[in-house]
Every structure is written in structure tokens, then in C-alpha cells.
C-alpha atoms as a PDB file:
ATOM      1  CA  UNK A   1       0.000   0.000   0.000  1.00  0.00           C
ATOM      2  CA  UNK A   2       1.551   3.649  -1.654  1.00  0.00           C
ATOM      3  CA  UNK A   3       0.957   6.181   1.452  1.00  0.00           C
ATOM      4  CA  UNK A   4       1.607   9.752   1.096  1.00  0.00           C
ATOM      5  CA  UNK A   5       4.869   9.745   3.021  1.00  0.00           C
ATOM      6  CA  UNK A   6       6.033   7.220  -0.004  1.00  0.00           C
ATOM      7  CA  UNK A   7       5.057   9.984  -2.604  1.00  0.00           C
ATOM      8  CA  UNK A   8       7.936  11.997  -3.908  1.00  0.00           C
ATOM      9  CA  UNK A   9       7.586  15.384  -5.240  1.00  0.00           C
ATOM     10  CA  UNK A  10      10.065  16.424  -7.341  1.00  0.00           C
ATOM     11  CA  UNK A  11      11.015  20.248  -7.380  1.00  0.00           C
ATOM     12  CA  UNK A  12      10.368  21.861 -11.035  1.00  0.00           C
ATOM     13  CA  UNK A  13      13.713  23.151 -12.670  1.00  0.00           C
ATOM     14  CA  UNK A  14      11.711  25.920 -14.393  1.00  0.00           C
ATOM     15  CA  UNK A  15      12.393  29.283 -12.877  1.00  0.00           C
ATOM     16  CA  UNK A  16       9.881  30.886 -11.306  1.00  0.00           C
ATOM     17  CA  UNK A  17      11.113  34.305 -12.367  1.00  0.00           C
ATOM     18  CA  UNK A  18      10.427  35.455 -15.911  1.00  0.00           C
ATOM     19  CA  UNK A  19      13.370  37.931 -16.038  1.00  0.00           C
ATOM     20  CA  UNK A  20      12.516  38.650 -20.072  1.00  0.00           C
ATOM     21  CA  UNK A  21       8.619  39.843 -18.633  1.00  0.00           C
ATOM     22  CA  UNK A  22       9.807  41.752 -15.842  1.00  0.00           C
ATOM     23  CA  UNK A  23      12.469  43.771 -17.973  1.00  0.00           C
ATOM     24  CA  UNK A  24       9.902  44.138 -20.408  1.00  0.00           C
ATOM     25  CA  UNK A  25       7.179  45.327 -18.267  1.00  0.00           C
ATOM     26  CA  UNK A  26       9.722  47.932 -16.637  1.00  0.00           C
ATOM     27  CA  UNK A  27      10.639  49.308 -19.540  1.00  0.00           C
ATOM     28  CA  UNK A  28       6.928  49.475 -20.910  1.00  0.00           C
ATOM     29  CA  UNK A  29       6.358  51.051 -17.332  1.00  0.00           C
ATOM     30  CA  UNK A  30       9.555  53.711 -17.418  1.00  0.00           C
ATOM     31  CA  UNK A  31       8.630  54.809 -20.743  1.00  0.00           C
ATOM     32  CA  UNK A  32       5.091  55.539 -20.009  1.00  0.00           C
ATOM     33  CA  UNK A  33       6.152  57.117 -16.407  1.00  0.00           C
ATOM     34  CA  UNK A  34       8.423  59.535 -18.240  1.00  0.00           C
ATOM     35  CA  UNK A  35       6.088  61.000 -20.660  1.00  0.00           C
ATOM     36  CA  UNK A  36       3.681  61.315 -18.020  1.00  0.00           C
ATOM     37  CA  UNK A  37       5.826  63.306 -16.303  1.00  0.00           C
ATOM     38  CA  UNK A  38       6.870  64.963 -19.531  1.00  0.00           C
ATOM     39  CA  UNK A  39       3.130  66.047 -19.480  1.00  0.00           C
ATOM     40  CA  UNK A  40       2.829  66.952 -15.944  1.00  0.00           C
ATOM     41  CA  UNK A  41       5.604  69.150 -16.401  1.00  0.00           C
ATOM     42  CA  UNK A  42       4.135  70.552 -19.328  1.00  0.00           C
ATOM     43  CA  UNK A  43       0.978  71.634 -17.894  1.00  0.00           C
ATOM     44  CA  UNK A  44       2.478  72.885 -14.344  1.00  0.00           C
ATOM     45  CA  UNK A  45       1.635  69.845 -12.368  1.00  0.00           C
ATOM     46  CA  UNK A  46       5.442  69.201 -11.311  1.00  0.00           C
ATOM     47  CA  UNK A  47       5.822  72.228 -10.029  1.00  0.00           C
ATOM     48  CA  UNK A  48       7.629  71.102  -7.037  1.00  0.00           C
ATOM     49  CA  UNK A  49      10.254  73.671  -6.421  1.00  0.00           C
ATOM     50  CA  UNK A  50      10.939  73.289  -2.436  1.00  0.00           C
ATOM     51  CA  UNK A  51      12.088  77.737  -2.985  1.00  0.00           C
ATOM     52  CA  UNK A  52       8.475  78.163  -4.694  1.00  0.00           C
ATOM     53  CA  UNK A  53       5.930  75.764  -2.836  1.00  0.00           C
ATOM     54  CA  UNK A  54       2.541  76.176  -4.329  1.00  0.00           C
ATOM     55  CA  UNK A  55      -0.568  76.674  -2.152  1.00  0.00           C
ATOM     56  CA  UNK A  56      -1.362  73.907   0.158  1.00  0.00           C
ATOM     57  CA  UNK A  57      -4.887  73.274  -1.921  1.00  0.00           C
ATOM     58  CA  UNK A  58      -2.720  73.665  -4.845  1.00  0.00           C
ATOM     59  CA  UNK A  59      -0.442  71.426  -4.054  1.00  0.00           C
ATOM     60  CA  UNK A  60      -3.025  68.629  -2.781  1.00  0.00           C
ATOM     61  CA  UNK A  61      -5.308  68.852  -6.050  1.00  0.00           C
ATOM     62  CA  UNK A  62      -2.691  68.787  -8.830  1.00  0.00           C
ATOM     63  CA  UNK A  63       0.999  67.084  -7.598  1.00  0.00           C
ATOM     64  CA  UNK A  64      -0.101  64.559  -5.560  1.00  0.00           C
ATOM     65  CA  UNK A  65      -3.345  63.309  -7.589  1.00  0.00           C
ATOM     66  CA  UNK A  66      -0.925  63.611 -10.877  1.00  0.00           C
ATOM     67  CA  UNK A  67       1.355  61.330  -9.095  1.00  0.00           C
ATOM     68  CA  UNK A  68      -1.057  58.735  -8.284  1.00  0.00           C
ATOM     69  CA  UNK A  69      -2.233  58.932 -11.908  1.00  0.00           C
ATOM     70  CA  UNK A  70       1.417  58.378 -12.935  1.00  0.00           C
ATOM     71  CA  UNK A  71       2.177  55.513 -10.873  1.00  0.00           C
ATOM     72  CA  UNK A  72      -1.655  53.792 -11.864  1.00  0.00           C
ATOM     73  CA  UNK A  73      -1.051  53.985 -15.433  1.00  0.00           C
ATOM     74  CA  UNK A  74       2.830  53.316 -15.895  1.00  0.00           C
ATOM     75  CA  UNK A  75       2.660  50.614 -12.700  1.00  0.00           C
ATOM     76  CA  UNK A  76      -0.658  48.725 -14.600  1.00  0.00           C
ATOM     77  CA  UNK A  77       0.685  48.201 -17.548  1.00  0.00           C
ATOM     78  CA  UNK A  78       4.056  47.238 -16.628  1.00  0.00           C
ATOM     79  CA  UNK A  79       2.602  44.965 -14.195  1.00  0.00           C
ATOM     80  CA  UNK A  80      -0.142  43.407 -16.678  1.00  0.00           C
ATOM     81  CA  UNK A  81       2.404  43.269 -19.539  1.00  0.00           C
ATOM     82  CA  UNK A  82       4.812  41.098 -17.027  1.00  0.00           C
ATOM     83  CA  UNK A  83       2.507  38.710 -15.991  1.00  0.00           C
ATOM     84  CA  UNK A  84       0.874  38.459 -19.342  1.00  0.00           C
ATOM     85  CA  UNK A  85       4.302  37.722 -21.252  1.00  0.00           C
ATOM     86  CA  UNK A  86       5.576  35.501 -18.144  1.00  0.00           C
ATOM     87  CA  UNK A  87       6.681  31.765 -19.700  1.00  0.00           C
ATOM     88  CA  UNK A  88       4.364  29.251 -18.669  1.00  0.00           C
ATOM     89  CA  UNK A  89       4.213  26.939 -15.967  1.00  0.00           C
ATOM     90  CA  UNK A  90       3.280  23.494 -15.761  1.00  0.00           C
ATOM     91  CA  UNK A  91       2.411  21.280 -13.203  1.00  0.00           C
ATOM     92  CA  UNK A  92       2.031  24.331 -10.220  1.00  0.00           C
ATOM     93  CA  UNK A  93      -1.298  24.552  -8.577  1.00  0.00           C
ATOM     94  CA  UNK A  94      -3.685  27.552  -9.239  1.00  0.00           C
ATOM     95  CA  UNK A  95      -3.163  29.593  -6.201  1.00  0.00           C
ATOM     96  CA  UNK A  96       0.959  30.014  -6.860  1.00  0.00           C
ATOM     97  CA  UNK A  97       0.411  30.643 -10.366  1.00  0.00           C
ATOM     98  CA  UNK A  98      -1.559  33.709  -9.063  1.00  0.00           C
ATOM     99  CA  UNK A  99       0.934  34.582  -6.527  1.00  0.00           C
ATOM    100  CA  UNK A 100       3.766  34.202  -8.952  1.00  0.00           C
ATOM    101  CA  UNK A 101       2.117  36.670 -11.787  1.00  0.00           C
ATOM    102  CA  UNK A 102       1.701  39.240  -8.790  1.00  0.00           C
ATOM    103  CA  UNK A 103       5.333  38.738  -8.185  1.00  0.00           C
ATOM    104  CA  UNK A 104       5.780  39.581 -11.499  1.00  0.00           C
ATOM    105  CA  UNK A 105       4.080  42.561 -11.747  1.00  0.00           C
ATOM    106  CA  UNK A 106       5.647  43.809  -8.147  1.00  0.00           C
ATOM    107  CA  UNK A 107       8.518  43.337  -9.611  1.00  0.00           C
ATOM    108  CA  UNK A 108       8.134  45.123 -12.987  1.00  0.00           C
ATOM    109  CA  UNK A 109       6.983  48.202 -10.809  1.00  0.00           C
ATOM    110  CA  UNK A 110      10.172  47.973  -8.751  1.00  0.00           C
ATOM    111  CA  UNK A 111      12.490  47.947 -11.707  1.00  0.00           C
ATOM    112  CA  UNK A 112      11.137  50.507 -13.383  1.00  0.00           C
ATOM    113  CA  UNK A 113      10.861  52.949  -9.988  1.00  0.00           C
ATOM    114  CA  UNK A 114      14.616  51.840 -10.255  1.00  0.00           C
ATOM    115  CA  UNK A 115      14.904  53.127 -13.839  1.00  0.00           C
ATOM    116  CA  UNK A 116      13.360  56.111 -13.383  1.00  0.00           C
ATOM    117  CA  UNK A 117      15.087  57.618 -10.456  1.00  0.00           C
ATOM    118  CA  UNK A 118      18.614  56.769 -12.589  1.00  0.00           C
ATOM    119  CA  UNK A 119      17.490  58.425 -15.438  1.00  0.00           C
ATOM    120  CA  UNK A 120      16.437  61.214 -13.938  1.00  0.00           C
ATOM    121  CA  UNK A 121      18.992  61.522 -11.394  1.00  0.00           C
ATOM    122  CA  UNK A 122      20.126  64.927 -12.172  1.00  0.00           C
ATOM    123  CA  UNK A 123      16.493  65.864 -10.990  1.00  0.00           C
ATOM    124  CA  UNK A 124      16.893  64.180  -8.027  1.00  0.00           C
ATOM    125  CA  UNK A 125      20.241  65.507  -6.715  1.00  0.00           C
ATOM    126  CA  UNK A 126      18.810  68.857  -7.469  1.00  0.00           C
ATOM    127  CA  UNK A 127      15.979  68.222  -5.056  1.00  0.00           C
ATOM    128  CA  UNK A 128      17.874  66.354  -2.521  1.00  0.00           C
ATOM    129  CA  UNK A 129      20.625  69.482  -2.463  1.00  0.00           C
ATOM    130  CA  UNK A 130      17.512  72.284  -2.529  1.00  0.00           C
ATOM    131  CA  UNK A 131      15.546  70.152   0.731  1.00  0.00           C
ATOM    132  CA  UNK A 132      19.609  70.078   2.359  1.00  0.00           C
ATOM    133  CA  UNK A 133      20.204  73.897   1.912  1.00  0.00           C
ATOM    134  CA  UNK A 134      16.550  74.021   3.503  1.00  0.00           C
ATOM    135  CA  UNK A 135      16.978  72.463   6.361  1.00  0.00           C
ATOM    136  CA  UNK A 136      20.025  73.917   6.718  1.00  0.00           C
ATOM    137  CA  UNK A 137      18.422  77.675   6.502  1.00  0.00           C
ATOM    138  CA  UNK A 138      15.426  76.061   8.487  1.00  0.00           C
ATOM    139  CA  UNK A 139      17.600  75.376  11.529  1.00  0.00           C
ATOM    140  CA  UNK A 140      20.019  78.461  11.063  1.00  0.00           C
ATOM    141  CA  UNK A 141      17.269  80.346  11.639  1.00  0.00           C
ATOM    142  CA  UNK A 142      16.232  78.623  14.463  1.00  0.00           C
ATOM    143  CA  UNK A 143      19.147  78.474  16.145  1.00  0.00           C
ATOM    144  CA  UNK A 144      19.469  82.353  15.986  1.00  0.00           C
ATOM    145  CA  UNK A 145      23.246  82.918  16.187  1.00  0.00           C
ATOM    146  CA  UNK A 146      24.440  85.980  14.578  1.00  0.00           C
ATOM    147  CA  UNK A 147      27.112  84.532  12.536  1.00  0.00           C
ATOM    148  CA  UNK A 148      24.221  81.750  11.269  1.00  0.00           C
ATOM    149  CA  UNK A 149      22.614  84.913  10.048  1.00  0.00           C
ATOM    150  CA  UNK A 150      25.090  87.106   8.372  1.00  0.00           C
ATOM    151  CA  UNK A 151      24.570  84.646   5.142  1.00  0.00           C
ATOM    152  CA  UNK A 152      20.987  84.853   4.531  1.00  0.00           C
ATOM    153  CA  UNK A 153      20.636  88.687   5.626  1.00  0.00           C
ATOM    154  CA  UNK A 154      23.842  89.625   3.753  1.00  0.00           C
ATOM    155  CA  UNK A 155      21.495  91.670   1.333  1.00  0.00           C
ATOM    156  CA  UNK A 156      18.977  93.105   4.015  1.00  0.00           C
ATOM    157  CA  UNK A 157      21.859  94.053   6.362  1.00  0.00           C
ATOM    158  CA  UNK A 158      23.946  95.825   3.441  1.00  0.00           C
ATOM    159  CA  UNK A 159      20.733  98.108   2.500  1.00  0.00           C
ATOM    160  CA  UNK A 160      20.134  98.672   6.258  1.00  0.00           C
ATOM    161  CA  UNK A 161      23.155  99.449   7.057  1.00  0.00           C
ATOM    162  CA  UNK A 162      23.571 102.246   4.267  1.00  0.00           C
ATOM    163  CA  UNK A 163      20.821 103.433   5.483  1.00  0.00           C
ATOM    164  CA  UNK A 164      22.395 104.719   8.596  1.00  0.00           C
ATOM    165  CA  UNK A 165      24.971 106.276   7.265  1.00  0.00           C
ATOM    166  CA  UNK A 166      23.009 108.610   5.080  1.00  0.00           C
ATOM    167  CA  UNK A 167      23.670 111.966   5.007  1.00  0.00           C
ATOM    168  CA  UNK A 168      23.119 115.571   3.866  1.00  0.00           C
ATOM    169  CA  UNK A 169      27.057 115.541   1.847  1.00  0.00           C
ATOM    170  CA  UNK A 170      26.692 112.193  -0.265  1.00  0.00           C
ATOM    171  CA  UNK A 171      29.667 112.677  -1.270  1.00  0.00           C
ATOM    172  CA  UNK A 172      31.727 112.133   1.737  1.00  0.00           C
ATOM    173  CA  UNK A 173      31.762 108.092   2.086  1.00  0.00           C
ATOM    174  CA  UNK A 174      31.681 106.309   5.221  1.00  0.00           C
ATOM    175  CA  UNK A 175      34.688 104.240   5.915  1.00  0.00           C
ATOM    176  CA  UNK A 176      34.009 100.842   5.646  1.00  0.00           C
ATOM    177  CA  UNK A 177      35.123  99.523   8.632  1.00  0.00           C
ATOM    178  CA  UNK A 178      32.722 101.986  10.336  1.00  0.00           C
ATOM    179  CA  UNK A 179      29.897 100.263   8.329  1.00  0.00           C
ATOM    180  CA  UNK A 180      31.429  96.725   9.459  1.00  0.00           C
ATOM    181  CA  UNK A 181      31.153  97.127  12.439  1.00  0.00           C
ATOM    182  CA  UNK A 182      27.449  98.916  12.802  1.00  0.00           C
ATOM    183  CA  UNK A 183      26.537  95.737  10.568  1.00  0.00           C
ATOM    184  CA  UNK A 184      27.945  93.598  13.347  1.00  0.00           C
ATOM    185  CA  UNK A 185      26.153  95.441  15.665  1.00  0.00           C
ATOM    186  CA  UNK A 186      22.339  95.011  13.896  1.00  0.00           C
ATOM    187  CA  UNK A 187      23.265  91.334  13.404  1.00  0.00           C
ATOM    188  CA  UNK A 188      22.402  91.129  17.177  1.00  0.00           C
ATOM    189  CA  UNK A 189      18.797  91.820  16.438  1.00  0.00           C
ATOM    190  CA  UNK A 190      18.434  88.530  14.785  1.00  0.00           C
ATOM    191  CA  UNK A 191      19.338  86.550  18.668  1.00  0.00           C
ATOM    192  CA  UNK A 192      17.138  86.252  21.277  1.00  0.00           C
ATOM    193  CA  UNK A 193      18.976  89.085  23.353  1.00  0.00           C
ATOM    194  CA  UNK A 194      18.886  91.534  20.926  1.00  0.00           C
ATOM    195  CA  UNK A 195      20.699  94.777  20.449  1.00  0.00           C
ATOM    196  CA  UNK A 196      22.359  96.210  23.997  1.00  0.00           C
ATOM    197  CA  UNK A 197      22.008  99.578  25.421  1.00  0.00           C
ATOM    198  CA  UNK A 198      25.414 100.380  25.272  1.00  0.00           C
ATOM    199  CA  UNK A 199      25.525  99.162  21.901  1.00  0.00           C
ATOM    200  CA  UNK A 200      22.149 101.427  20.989  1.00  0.00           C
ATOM    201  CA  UNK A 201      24.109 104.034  22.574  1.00  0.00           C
ATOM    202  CA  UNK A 202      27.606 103.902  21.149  1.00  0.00           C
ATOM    203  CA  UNK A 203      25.835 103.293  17.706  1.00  0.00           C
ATOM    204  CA  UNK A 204      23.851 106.474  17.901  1.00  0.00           C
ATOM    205  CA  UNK A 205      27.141 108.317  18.309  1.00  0.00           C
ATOM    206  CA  UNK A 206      28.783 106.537  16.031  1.00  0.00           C
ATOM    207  CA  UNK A 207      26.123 107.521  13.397  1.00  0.00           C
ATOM    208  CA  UNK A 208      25.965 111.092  14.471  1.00  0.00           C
ATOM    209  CA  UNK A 209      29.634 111.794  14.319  1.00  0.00           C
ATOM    210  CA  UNK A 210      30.216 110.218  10.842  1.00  0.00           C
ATOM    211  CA  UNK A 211      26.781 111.391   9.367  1.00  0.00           C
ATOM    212  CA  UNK A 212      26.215 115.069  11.145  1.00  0.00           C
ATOM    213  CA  UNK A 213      22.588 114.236  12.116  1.00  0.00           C
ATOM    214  CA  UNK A 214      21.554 115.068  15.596  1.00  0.00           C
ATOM    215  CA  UNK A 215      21.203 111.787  18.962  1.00  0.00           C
ATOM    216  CA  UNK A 216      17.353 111.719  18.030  1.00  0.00           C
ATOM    217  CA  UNK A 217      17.657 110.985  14.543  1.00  0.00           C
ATOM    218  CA  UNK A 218      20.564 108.553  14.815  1.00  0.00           C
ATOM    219  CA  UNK A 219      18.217 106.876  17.469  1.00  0.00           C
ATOM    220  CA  UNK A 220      15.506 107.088  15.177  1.00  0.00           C
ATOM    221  CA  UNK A 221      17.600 105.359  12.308  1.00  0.00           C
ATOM    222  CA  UNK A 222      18.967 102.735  14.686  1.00  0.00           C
ATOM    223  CA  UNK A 223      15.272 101.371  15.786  1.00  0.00           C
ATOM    224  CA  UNK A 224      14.382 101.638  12.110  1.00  0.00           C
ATOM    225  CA  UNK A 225      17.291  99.229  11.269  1.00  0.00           C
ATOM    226  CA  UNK A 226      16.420  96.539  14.299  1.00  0.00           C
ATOM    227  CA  UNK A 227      12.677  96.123  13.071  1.00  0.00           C
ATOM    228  CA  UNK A 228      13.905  95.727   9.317  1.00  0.00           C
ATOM    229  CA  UNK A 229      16.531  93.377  10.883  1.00  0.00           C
ATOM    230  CA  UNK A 230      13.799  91.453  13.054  1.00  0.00           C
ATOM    231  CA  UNK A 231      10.960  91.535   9.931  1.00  0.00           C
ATOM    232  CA  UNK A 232      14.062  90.207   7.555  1.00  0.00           C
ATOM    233  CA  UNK A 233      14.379  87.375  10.544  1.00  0.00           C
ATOM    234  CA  UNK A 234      10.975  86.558  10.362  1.00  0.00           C
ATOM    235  CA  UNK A 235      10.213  86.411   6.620  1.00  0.00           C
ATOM    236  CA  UNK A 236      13.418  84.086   6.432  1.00  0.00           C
ATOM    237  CA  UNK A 237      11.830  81.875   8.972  1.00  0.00           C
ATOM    238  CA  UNK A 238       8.675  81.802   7.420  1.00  0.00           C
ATOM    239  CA  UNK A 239      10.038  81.027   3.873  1.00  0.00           C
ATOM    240  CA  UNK A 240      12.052  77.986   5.980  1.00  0.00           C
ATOM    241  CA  UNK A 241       8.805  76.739   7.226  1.00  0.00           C
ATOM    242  CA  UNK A 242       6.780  76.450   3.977  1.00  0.00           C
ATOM    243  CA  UNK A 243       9.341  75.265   2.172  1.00  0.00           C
ATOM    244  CA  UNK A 244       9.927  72.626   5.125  1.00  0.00           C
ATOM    245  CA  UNK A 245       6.107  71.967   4.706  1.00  0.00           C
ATOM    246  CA  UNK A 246       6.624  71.875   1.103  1.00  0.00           C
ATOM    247  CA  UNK A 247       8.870  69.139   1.097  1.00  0.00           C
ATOM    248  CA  UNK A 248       7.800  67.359   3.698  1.00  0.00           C
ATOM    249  CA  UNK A 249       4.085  67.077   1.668  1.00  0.00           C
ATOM    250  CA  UNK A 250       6.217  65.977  -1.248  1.00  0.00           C
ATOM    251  CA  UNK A 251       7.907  63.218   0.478  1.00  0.00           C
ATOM    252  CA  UNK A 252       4.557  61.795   1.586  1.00  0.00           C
ATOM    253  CA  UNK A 253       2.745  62.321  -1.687  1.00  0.00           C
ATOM    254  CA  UNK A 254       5.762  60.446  -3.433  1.00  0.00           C
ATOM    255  CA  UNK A 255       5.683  57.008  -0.667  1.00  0.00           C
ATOM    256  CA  UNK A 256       1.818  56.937  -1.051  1.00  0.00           C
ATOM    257  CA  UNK A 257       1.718  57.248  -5.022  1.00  0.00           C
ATOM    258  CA  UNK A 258       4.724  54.685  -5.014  1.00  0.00           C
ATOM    259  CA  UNK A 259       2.323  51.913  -2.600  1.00  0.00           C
ATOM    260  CA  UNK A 260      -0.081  52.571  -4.852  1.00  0.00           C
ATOM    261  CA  UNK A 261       2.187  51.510  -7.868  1.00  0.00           C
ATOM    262  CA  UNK A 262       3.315  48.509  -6.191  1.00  0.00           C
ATOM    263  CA  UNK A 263      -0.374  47.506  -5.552  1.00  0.00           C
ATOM    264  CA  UNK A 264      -1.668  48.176  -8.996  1.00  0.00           C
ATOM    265  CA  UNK A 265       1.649  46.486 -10.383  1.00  0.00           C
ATOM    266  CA  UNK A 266       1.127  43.487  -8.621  1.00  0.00           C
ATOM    267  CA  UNK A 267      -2.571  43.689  -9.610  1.00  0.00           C
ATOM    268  CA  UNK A 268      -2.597  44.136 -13.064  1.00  0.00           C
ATOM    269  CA  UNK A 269       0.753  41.108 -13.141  1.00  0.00           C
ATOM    270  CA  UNK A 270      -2.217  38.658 -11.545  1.00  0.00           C
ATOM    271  CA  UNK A 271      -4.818  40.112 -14.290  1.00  0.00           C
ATOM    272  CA  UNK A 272      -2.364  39.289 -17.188  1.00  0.00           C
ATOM    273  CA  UNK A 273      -1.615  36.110 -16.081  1.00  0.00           C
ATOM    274  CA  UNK A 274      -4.845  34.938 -15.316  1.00  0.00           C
ATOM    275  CA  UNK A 275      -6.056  36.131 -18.967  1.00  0.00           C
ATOM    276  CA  UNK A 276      -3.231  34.398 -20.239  1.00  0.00           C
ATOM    277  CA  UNK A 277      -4.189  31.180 -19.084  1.00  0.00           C
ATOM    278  CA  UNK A 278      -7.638  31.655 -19.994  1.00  0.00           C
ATOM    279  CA  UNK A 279      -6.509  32.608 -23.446  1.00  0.00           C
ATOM    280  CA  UNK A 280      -4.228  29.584 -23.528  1.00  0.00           C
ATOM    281  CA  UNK A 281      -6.867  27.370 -23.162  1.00  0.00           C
ATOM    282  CA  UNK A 282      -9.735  28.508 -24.387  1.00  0.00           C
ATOM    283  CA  UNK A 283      -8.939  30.895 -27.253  1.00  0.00           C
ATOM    284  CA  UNK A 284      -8.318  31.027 -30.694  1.00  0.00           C
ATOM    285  CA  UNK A 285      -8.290  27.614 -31.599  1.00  0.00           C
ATOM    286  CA  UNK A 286      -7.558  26.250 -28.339  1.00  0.00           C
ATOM    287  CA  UNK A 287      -3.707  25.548 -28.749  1.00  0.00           C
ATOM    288  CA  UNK A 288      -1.202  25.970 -25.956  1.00  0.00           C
ATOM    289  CA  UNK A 289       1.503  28.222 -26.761  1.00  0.00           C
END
């Protein structure tokens, strides 16, 4: 009597990988990805720029639904075209045919992610590099040292600091180490403590003697500079944040239109190979390829 434990399976030699499908499918899926994007760009969907962040409702409606679209349409027919073109198997029971196909089309939608982001690498580095200098400005201005600041306010500061110098003989420049250090001295207004006193005070003098205006108006200058100072501070922390925000939407807009790929890849890999075995047996005139 023959009892199960007597029955010996052997193990198929046939892969269970269709490489040819899956290279196919990703390139089927990269090509179609690319002139999507092509198109997006075209008609101001990518419009991504971390330094230019569109409106949050903007942003929501257009990028991240495009992306979904992009990944549906380039991830379903990679996907179907890799489990449709897959060689066939013999001998394998329903269910891991099914699973197989789905492999298929994961993997298609893998490759091709792959293939995109080295084509269009250059893209990508600029991105990664704009999100860096970001964060960097992002936390600069956080941190609120004076020497953090003298980058980003370079412009502000040199405008400002003209400004206190200005007098009635335009003729007669300042010396610049005069304006060096009176810049030095406004750069304080960006930290937490602020311009001193003493500072105020020896600045006011300082602006008086070199400009001929009386205490009052060199006072009157000085206060003028620390609010444009402390409004530059602000609108540099502000731009930090959005574009923070902006990036930070973009990172989660690309993971959840790149699940959705690998779903609909490994969907439409199942839906070609099931038609493909339905064909196979049941269609033109019934021959097995």
C-alpha cells in the first residue's frame, strides 16, 4: 500500500522568475512614467520647487493626484504586460500561479521605480541638495546665532546698514570699517537678546559723528534698522517653514503614489496572467503556446 509519506515530489527546474517579462514590463512602465511626467511638467503639475511651494490646496489637487495617476497607469501596464508575457508553468497549482504573476508585476513596478530615479537623477540631486540647503536655513534660523545669520541677511543688512549712514554731503563716504562694524552690531537683532544699550548708545554716536545728524535721529535710524533686521528674521523663517512643509508634503505624496504603484503592479501582473491562461486554453483555436 503507496501512502503519502512514499510519494515523492520532485522540485520543477523551471524558474519561477520570468526575467525577459519583468524587464519588459519595466521598460513598458519607465517609458510611459516619463512622458507622463513629460506632461505633468508641461501643464504645471510638477511644479515642485521646495524655494516656490505652491498653495497647500494647490499642491493637494494637482501634484499629488498627478502622481497617483502616474504611478496607476505606468505601474498597470508594466505589471499586466509582465505577468501576461511571463513563460508558462506546468504542473504548479492555481493559487501560486496567481501569486507568482503578482510577483511579477511587483517586480516590474520595482524595476522601473529603479529606472526612473537613474534616469532622472540629475532631478533628483537637485531636489535632494535644494531640501539640504533648507533644512540647513530652516535650523540656522532657528538656532538664531548671529554669525548663522550674516549669510541669509547679507542683502537686508547691506541696504540697512547704508541706510544709517546717510547723510546731507553724499559725497563724503563712510569708511568701511565703520559700516562693518554697525553691521555687526544690527546682526544682534536677529538673537534672542537683541541689540544692547550700550551698543544702541555707542551706535547712535557713532552715526551722528560720521553722518552730522543730531542723537534723536541717529536713534531714530537705529530702531528703524532693528525692526527691518527682526521683519528680515521673520520672513526668512517663514520662507524655511513652507518650504519645510513643502517638502515634507512631497515626500509623503511620493511614498503613497509609489504603494499605490506597487499595488496596482502586482494587480494588473495577476490580471495578465490569469487572462493568459484563460486565453491559452480557451482561445483562438484552443492551442497551448
Amino acid at each position: 500500500m503507496v501512502t503519502a509519506e512514499d510519494v515523492v515530489v520532485e522540485e520543477s527546474s523551471a524558474p519561477a522568475v520570468s526575467w525577459a517579462a519583468v524587464i519588459g514590463g519595466a521598460l513598458a512602465a519607465t517609458g510611459v512614467t516619463l512622458i507622463l511626467l513629460a506632461l505633468g511638467a508641461g501643464l504645471g503639475f510638477a511644479s515642485l520647487s521646495p524655494w516656490s511651494p505652491p498653495a497647500g490646496t494647490t499642491f493637494g489637487v494637482t501634484a499629488i493626484v498627478w502622481l497617483v495617476v502616474v504611478q496607476w497607469l505606468s505601474s498597470a501596464l508594466g505589471g499586466y504586460l509582465a505577468g501576461r508575457l511571463r513563460a508558462k508553468w506546468v504542473g504548479i497549482h492555481t493559487d501560486e500561479s496567481t501569486f507568482r504573476d503578482t510577483a511579477h508585476g511587483v517586480l516590474a513596478w520595482a524595476l522601473a521605480t529603479v529606472l526612473v530615479v537613474f534616469v532622472t537623477s540629475s532631478a533628483a540631486s537637485s531636489l535632494a541638495g535644494g531640501a539640504a540647503k533648507t533644512a540647513s536655513m530652516a535650523a540656522g534660523a532657528a538656532a538664531g546665532s548671529a554669525t548663522d545669520q550674516a549669510g541669509p541677511l547679507s542683502g537686508t543688512m547691506g541696504y540697512l546698514t547704508d541706510a544709517l549712514f546717510r547723510s546731507d554731503h553724499p559725497g563724503t563716504p563712510t569708511p568701511p570699517e565703520r559700516q562693518a562694524e554697525a553691521s555687526r552690531i544690527l546682526l544682534t537683532a536677529a538673537t534672542d537678546k537683541g541689540v544692547s544699550d550700550a551698543d544702541k548708545a555707542y551706535l547712535s554716536k557713532l552715526i551722528a559723528a560720521t553722518t552730522g545728524v543730531d542723537q534723536a535721529m541717529a536713534t531714530k535710524r537705529i530702531d528703524d534698522a532693528i525692526a527691518g533686521v527682526q521683519k528680515a528674521q521673520a520672513d526668512l523663517r517663514e520662507a524655511a517653514d513652507k518650504a519645510r512643509k513643502a517638502a515634507a508634503a512631497f515626500a509623503l505624496a511620493m511614498a503613497f503614489s509609489l504603494l499605490i504603484g506597487a499595488f496596482i503592479g502586482g494587480a494588473a501582473g495577476a490580471l495578465g496572467g490569469h487572462q493568459r491562461e484563460h486565453y491559452a486554453l480557451h482561445g483562438g483555436r484552443g492551442r497551448v503556446p
